[in-house]
Protein backbone atom coordinates (compact mmCIF):
# COMPACT_ATOMS: atom_id res chain seq x y z
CA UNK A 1 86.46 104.60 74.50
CA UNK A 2 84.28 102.75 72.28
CA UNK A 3 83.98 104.01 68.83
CA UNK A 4 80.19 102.33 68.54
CA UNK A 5 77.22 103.41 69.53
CA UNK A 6 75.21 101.09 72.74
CA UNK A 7 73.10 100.28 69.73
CA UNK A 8 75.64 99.65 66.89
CA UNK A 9 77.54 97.23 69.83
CA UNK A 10 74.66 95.51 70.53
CA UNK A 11 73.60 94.58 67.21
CA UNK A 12 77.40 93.35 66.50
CA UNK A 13 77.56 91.26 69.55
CA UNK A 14 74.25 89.95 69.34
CA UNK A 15 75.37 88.60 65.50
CA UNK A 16 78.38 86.34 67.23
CA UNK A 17 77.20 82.83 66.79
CA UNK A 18 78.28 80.09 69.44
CA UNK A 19 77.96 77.08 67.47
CA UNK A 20 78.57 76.64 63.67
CA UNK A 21 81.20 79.04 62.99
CA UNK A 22 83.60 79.36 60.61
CA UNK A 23 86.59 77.73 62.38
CA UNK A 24 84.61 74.80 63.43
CA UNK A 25 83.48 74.27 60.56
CA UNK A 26 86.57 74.12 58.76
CA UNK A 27 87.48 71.45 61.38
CA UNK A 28 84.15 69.10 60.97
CA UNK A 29 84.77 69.67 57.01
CA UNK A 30 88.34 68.24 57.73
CA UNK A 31 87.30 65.26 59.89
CA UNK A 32 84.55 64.41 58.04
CA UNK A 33 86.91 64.20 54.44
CA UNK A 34 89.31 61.94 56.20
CA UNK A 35 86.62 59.25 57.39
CA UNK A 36 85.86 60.78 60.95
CA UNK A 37 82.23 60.36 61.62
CA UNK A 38 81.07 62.47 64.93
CA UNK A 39 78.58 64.15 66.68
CA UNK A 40 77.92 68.27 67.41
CA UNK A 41 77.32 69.96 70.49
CA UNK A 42 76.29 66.94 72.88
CA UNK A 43 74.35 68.78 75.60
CA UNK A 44 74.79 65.71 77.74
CA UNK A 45 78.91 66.15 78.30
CA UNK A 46 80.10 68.81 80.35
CA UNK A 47 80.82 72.02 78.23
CA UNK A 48 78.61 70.72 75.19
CA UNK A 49 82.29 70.30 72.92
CA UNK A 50 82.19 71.12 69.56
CA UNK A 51 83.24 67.55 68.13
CA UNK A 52 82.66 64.58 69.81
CA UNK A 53 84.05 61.53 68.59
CA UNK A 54 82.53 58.54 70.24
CA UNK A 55 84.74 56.11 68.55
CA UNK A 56 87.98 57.47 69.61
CA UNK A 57 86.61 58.66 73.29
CA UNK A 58 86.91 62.21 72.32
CA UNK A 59 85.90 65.55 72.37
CA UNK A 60 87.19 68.92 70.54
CA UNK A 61 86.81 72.23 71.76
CA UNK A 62 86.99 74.75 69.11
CA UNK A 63 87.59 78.02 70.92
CA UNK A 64 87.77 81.51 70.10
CA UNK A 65 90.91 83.49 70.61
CA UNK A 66 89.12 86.08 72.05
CA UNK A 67 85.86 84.30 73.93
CA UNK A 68 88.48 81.83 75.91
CA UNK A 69 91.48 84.24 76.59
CA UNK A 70 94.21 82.59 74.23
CA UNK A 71 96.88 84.49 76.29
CA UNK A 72 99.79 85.28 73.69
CA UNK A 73 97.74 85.66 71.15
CA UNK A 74 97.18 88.41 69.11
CA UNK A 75 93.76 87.87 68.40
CA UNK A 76 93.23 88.49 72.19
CA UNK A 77 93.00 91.63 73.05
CA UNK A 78 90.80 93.47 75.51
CA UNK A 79 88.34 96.05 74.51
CA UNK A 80 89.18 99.51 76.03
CA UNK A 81 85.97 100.03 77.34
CA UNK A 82 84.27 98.09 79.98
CA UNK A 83 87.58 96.88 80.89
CA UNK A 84 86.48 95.57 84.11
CA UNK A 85 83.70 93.68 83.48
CA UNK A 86 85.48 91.94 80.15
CA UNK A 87 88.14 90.56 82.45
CA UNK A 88 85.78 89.44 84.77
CA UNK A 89 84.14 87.53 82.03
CA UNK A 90 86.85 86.07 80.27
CA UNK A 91 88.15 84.64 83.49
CA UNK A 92 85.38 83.61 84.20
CA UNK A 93 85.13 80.98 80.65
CA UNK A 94 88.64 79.85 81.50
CA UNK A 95 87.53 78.51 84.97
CA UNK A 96 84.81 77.20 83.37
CA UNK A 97 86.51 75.67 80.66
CA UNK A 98 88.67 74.30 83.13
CA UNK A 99 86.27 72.48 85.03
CA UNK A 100 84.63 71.20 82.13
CA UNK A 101 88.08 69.63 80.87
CA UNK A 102 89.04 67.99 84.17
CA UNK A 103 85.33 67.00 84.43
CA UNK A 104 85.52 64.73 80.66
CA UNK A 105 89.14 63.60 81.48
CA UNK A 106 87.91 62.13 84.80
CA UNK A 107 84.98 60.00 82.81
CA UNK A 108 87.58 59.09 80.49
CA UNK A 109 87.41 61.20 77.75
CA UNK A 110 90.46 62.43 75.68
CA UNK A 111 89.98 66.12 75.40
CA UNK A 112 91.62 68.56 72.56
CA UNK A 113 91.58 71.83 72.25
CA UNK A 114 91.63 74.10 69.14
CA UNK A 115 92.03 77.65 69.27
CA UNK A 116 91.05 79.74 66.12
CA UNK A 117 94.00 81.49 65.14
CA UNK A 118 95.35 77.45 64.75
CA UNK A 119 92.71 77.46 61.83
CA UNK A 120 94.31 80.93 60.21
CA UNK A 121 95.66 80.05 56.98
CA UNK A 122 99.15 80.11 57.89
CA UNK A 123 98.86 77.02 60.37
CA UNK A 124 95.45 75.49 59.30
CA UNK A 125 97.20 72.24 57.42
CA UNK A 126 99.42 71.31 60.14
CA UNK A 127 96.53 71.69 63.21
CA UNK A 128 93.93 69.71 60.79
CA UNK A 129 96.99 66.94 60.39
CA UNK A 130 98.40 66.96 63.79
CA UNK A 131 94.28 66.65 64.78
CA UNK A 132 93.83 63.56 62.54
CA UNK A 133 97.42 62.16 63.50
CA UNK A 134 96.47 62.33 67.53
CA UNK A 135 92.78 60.03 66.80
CA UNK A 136 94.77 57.85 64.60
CA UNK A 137 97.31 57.58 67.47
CA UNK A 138 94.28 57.41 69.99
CA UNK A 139 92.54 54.58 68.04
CA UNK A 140 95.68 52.53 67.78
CA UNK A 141 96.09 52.71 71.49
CA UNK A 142 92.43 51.69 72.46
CA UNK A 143 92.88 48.63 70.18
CA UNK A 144 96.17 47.83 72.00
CA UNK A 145 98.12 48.09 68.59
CA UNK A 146 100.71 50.23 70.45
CA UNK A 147 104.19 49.34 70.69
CA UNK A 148 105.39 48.28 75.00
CA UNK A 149 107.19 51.37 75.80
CA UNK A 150 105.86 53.95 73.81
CA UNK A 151 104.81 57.48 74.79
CA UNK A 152 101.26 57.13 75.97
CA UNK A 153 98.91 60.32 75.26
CA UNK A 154 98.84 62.18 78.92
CA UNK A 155 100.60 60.05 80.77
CA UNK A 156 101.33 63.29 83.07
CA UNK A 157 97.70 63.16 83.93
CA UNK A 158 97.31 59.83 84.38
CA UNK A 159 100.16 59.74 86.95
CA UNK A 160 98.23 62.93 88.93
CA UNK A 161 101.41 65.10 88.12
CA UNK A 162 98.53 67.03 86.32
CA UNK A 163 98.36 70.10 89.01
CA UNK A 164 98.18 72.80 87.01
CA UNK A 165 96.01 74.93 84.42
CA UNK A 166 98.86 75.54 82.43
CA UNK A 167 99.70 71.75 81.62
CA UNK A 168 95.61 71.50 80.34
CA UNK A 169 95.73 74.71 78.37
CA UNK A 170 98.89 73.50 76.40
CA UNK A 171 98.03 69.81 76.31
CA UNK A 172 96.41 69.79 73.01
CA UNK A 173 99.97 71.01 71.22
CA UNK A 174 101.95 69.00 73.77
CA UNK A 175 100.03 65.44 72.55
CA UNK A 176 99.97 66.60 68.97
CA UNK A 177 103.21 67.91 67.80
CA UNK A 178 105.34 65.70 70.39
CA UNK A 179 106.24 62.32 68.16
């Protein structure tokens, strides 16, 4: 049962911003100290990302734990009322985050993914690092400054062994922390 009124709920889901909020802000503050120049919510790509980094073909989703189903996390966690329509709804963003991921990796675009409890104090330097390490590692490789043999950024993909929803929920920490 929910402890709000209709009215009290209302006016504290109506306050919950979808673009400039705190975690992706504390990512664009990062980039933009280390030299990363980008652009905010282009309409024109599929799922308007958060970051989009022309140079370095690509985009960064910065997702709520909550909005996008982190599953595992404990920032996720279903509201006791409504309980039907809220998993309707959050299933309903992961499909559609889905698509919109396969959709920019088919016209090329590297895609990364950012949930907010990443940003939480505890783990905030290593994301913001492992972030800057993958579009160093991204840049290299589209200047062909890569050593022959080397492990190429979803090669899994590439090779259409890329089936499932699991590999492109968990490709953002595979790419970044595997060296």
């Amino acid at each position: 049962m929910d402890k709000m009124t209709p009215e009290q709920r209302h006016h504290c889901m109506s306050s919950i911003r979808s673009k400039n909020t705190k975690p992706e802000m504390v990512v664009r503050r990062y980039l933009f100290s280390r030299g990363f120049r980008f652009r905010v919510n282009v309409k024109r790509l599929p799922g308007t990302p958060d970051v989009v980094l022309r140079k370095y073909r690509t985009v960064i989703f910065v997702n709520g734990c909550f909005w996008h189903g982190h599953e595992g996390c404990k920032y996720f966690v279903l509201p006791k009322s409504n309980v039907e329509f809220w998993k309707d709804k959050i299933e309903r963003n992961r499909r559609r985050d889905l698509k919109e991921r396969i959709q920019l990796r088919c016209m090329g675009w590297h895609v990364m993914q950012v949930w907010e409890c990443q940003l939480k104090p505890k783990e905030r330097e290593m994301t913001l690092k492992g972030i800057e390490w993958a579009l160093n590692r991204i840049l290299l490789e589209n200047y062909g400054m890569r050593k022959k043999g080397e492990m190429k950024p979803y090669r899994e993909y590439e090779e259409g062994n890329c089936n499932s929803e699991t590999y492109l929920y968990t490709n953002y920490r595979l790419f970044l922390w595997t060296r």
